[in-house]
C-alpha atoms as a PDB file:
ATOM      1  CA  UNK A   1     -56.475  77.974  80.802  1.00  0.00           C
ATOM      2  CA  UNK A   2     -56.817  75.278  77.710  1.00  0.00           C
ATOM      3  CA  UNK A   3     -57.908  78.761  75.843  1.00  0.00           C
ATOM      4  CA  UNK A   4     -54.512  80.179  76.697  1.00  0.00           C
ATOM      5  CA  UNK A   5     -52.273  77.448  76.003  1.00  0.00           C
ATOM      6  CA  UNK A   6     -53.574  76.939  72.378  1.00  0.00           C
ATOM      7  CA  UNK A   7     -53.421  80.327  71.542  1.00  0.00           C
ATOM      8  CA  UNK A   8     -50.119  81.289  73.321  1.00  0.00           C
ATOM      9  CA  UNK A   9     -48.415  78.037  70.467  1.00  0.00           C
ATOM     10  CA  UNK A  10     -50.270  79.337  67.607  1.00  0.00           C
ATOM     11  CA  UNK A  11     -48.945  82.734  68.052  1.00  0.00           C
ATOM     12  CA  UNK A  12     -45.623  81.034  68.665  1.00  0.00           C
ATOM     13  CA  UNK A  13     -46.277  78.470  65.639  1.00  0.00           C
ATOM     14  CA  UNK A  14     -46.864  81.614  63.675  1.00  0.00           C
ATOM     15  CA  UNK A  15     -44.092  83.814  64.648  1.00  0.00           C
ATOM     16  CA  UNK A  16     -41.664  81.061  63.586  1.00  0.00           C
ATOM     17  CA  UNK A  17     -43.625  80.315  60.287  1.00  0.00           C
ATOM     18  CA  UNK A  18     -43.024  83.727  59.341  1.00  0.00           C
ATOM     19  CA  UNK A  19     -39.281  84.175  59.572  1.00  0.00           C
ATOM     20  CA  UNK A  20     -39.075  87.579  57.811  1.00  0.00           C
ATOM     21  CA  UNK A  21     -35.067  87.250  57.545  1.00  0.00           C
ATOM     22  CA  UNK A  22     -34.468  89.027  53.908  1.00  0.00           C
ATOM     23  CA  UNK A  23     -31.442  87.379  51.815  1.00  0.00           C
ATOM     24  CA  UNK A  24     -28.016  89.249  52.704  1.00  0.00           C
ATOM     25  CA  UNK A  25     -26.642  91.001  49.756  1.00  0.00           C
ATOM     26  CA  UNK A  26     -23.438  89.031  50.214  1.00  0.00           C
ATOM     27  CA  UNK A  27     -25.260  85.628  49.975  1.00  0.00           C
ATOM     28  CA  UNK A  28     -25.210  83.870  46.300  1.00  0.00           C
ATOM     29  CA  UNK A  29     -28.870  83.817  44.470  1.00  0.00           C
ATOM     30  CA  UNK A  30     -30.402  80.612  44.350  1.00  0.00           C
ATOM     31  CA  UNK A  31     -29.743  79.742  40.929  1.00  0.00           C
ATOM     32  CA  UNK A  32     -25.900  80.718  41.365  1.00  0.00           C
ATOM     33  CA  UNK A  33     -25.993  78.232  44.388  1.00  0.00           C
ATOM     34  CA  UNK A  34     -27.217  75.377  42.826  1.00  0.00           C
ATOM     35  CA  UNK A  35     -24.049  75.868  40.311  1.00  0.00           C
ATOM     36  CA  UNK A  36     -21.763  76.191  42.378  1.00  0.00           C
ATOM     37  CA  UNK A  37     -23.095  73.181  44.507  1.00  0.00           C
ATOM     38  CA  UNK A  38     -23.553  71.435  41.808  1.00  0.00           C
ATOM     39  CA  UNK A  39     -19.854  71.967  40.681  1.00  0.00           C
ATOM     40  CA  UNK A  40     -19.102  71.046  44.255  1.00  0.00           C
ATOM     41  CA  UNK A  41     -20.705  67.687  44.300  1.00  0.00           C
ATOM     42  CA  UNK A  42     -18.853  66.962  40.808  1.00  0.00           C
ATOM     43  CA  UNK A  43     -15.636  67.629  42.298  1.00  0.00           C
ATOM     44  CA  UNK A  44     -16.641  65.276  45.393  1.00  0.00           C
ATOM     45  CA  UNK A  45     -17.358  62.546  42.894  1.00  0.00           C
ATOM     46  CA  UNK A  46     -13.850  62.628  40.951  1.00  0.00           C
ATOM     47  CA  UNK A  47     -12.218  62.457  44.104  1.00  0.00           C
ATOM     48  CA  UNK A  48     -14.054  59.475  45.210  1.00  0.00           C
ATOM     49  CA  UNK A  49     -11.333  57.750  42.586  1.00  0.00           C
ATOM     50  CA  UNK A  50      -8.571  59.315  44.692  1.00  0.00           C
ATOM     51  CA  UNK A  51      -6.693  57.587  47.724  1.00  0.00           C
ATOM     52  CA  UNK A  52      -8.254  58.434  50.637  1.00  0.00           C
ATOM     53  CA  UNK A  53      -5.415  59.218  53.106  1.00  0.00           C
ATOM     54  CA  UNK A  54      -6.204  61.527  55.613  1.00  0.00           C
ATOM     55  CA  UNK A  55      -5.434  65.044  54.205  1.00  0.00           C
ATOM     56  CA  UNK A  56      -6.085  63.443  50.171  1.00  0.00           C
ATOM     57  CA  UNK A  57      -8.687  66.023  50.259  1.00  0.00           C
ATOM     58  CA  UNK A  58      -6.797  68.719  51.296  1.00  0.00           C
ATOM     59  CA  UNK A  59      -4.303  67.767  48.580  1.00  0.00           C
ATOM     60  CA  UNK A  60      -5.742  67.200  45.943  1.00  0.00           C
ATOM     61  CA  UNK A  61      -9.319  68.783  46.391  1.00  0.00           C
ATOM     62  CA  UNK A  62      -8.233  72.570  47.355  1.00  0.00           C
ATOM     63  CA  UNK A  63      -7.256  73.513  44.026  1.00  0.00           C
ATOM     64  CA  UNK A  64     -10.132  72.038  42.476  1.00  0.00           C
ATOM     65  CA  UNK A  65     -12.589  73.630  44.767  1.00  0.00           C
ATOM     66  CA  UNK A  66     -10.397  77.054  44.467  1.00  0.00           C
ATOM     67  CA  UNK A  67     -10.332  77.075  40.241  1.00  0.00           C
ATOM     68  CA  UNK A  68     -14.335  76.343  40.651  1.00  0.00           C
ATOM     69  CA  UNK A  69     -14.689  79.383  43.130  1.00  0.00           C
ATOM     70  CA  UNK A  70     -12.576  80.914  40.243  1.00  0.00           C
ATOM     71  CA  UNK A  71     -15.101  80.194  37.416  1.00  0.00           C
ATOM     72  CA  UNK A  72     -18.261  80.859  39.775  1.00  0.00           C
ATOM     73  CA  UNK A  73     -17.248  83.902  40.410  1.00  0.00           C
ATOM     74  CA  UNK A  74     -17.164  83.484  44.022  1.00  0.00           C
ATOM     75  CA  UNK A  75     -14.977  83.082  46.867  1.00  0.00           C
ATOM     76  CA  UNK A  76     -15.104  80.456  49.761  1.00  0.00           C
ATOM     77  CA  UNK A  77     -15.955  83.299  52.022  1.00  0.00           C
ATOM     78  CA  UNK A  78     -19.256  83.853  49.942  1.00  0.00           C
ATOM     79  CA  UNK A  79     -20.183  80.298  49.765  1.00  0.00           C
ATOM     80  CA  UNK A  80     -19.652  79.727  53.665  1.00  0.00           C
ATOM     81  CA  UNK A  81     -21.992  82.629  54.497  1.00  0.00           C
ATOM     82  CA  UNK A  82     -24.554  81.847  51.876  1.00  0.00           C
ATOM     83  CA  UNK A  83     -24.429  78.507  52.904  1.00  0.00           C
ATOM     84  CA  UNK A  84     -25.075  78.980  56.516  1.00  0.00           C
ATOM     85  CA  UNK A  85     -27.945  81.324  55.548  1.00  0.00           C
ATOM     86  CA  UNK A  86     -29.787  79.243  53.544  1.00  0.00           C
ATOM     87  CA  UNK A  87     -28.787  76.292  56.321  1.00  0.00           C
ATOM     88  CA  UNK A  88     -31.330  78.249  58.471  1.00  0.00           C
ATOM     89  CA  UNK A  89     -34.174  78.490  55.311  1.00  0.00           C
ATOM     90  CA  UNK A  90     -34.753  75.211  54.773  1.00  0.00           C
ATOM     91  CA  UNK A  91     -37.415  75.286  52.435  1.00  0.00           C
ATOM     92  CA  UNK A  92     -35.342  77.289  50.514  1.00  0.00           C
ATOM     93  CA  UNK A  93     -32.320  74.867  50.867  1.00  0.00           C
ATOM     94  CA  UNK A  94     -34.399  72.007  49.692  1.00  0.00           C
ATOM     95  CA  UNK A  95     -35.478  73.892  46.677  1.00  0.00           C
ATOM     96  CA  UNK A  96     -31.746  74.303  45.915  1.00  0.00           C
ATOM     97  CA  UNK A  97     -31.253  70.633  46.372  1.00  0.00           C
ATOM     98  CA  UNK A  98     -34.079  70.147  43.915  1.00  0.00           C
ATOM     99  CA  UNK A  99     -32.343  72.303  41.506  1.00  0.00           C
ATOM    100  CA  UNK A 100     -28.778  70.386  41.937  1.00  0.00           C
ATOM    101  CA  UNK A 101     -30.464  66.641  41.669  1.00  0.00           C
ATOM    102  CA  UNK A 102     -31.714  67.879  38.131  1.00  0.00           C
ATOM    103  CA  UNK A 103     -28.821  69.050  36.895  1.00  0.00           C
ATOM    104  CA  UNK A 104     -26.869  65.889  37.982  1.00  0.00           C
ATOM    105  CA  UNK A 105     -29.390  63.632  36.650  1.00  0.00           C
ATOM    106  CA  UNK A 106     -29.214  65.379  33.206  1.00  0.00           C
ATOM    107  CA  UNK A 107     -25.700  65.224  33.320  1.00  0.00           C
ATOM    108  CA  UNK A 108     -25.413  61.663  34.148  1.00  0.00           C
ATOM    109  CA  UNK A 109     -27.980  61.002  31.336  1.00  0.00           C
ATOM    110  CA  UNK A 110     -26.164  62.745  28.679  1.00  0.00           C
ATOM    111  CA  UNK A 111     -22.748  61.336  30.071  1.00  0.00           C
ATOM    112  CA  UNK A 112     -24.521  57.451  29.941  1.00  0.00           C
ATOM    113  CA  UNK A 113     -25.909  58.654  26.068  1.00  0.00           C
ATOM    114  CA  UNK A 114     -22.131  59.021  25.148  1.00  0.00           C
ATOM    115  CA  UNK A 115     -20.762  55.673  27.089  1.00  0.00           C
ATOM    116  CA  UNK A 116     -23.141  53.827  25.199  1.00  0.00           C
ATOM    117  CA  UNK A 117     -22.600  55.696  21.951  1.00  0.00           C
ATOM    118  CA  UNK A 118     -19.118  55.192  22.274  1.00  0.00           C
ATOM    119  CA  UNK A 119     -19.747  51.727  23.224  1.00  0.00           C
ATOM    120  CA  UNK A 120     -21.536  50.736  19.968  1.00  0.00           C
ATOM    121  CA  UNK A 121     -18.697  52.411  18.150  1.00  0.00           C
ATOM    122  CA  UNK A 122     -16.233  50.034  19.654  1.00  0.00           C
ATOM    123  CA  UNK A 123     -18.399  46.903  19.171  1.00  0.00           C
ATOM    124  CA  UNK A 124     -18.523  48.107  15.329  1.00  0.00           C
ATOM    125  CA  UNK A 125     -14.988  49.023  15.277  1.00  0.00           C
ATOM    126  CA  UNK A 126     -14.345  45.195  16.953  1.00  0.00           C
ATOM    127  CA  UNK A 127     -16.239  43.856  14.283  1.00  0.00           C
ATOM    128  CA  UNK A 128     -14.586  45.620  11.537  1.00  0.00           C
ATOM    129  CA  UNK A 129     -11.423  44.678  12.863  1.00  0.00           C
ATOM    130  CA  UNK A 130     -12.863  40.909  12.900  1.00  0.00           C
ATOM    131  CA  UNK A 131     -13.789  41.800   9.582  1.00  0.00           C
ATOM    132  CA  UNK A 132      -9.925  42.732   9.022  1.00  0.00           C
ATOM    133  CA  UNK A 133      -8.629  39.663  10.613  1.00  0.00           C
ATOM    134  CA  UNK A 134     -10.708  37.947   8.507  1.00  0.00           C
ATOM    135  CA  UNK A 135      -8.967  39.645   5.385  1.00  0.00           C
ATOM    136  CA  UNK A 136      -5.698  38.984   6.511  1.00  0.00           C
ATOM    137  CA  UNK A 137      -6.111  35.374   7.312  1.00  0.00           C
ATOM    138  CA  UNK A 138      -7.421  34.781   3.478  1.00  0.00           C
ATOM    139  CA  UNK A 139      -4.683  36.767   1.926  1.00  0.00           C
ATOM    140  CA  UNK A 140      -2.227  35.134   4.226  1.00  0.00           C
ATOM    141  CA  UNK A 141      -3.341  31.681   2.673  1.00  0.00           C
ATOM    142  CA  UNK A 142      -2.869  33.024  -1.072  1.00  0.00           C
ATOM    143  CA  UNK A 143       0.336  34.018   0.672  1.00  0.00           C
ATOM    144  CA  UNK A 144       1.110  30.838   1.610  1.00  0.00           C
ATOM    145  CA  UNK A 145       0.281  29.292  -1.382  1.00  0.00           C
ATOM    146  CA  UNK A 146       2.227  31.686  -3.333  1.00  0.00           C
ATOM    147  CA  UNK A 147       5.453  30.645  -0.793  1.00  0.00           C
ATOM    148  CA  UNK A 148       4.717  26.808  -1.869  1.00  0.00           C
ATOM    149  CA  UNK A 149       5.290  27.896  -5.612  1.00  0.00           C
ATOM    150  CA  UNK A 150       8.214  25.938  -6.349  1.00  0.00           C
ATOM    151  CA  UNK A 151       6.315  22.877  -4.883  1.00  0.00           C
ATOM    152  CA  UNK A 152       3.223  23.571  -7.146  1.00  0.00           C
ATOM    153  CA  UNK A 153       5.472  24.545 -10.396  1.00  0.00           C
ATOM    154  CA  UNK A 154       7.253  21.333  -9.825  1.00  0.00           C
ATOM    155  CA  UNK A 155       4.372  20.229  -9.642  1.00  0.00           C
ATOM    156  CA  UNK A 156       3.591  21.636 -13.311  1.00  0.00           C
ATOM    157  CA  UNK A 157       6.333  20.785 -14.611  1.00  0.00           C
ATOM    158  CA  UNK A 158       5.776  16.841 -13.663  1.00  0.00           C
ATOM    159  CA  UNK A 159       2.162  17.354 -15.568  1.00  0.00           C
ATOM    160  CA  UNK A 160       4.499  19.078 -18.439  1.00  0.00           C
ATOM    161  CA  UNK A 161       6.319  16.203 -18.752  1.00  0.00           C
ATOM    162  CA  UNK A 162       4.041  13.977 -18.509  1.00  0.00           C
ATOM    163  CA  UNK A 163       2.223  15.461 -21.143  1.00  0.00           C
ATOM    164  CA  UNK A 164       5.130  15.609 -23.148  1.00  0.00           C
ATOM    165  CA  UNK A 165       6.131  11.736 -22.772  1.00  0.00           C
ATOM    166  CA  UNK A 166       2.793  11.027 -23.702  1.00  0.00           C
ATOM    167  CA  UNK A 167       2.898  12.756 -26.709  1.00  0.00           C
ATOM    168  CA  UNK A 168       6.184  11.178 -27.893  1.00  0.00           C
ATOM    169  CA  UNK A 169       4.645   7.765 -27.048  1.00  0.00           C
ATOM    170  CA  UNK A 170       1.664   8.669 -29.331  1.00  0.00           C
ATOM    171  CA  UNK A 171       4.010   9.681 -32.239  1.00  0.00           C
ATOM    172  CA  UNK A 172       6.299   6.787 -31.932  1.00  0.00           C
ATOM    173  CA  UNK A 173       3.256   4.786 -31.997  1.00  0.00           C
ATOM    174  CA  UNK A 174       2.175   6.319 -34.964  1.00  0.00           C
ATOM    175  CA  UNK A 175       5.536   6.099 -36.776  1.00  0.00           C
ATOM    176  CA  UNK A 176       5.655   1.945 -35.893  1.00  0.00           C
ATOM    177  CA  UNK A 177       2.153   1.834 -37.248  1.00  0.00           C
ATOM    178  CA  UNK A 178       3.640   3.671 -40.802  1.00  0.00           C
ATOM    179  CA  UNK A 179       7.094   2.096 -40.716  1.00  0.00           C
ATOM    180  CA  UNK A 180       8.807   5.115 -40.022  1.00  0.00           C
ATOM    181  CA  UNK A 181       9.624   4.141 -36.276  1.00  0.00           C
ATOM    182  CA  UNK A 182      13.193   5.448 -35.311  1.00  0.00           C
ATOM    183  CA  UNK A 183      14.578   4.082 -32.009  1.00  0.00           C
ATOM    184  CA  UNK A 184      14.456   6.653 -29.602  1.00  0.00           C
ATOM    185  CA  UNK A 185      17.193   7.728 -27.891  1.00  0.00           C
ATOM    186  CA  UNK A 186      16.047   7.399 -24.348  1.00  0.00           C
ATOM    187  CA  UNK A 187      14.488   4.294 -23.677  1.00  0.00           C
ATOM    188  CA  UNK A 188      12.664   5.453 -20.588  1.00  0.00           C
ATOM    189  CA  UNK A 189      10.602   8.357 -22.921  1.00  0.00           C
END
C-alpha cells in the first residue's frame, strides 16, 4: 500500500510539474509585458504624489494608464488576459518580475546620476552667485565712496588750502628775511 501511495503523488507531482498550457496568441510576449508593467508601476509611483480620495485613481490614473496602453500598443483587454495567464505560470511571472526590477533599478540609477549632477550644478551656481555677491558688495563700497565725494573733495580742498597758506607763510617769511615784506591783506593767511 506504501508502494501505491508514493507512486500515485509522484505521478500527480509530475502531471502538475508539467503544465503543457502553450501561450494564447492574444497574450503579450514576455518582453512586451515587462514594458508595459514596467510603465504600469511608473504610473503607480507618480500617483503616489496625488491625493488619495477614494476614486483619485480613477481620476486621475485612467488616462494615464489608457495613453500607456496607447504607446504599448495594447489594450486593457490584452493586458487583463495576459495577465491572468501568466498569474497561473508562475515561474514565468517571476521571470517577468525579474525583468521589471531591472529596468526600475536602472532607471532610478540614471534618474539619481542626474539629481546629483544637477545638484553639483546648483552648489556651483550658489557659489558663483556668492562669488557675485561678493562683487557687488566691493563695487557697492567704491560706490559709496564715490557718493561721499563732496565730503572727500572738501576734504581736498582743506589739504589745498592748507598747502596754499603754507606756502604764503613761507614767502612772507622769505620777503621779512630780504626786506621786501608787504603786509598781507588777510591777517588770518
Amino acid at each position: 500500500m506504501h508502494k501505491y501511495i508514493t507512486l500515485f503523488f509522484s505521478a500527480a507531482l509530475f502531471l502538475c510539474a508539467c503544465n503543457g498550457k502553450p501561450e494564447p496568441k492574444d497574450v503579450l510576449k514576455p518582453e512586451a509585458m515587462a514594458r508595459v508593467l514596467t510603465e504600469m508601476h511608473i504610473i503607480d509611483g507618480t500617483m503616489y504624489n496625488v491625493m488619495q480620495t477614494p476614486d483619485s485613481l480613477y481620476k486621475y490614473g485612467a488616462g494615464k494608464y489608457a495613453a500607456m496602453f496607447t504607446r504599448m500598443h495594447t489594450s486593457a483587454a490584452q493586458f487583463n488576459k495576459s495577465m491572468q495567464f501568466y498569474g497561473s505560470q508562475p515561474d514565468k511571472l517571476l521571470a517577468i518580475y525579474d525583468q521589471v526590477d531591472v529596468t526600475i533599478k536602472a532607471k532610478m540609477d540614471s534618474l539619481n546620476k542626474v539629481q546629483v549632477n544637477e545638484a553639483k550644478a546648483a552648489r556651483k551656481a550658489d557659489s558663483l552667485k556668492n562669488l557675485n555677491i561678493k562683487t557687488k558688495t566691493d563695487s557697492a563700497r567704491k560706490v559709496i565712496s564715490t557718493v561721499n565725494r563732496p565730503a572727500l573733495n572738501a576734504d581736498s580742498l582743506r589739504n589745498v588750502n592748507n598747502k596754499a597758506k603754507a606756502e604764503m607763510i613761507k614767502r612772507l617769511r622769505t620777503r621779512k628775511a630780504n626786506g621786501n615784506a608787504k603786509p598781507a591783506a588777510n591777517p588770518n593767511i
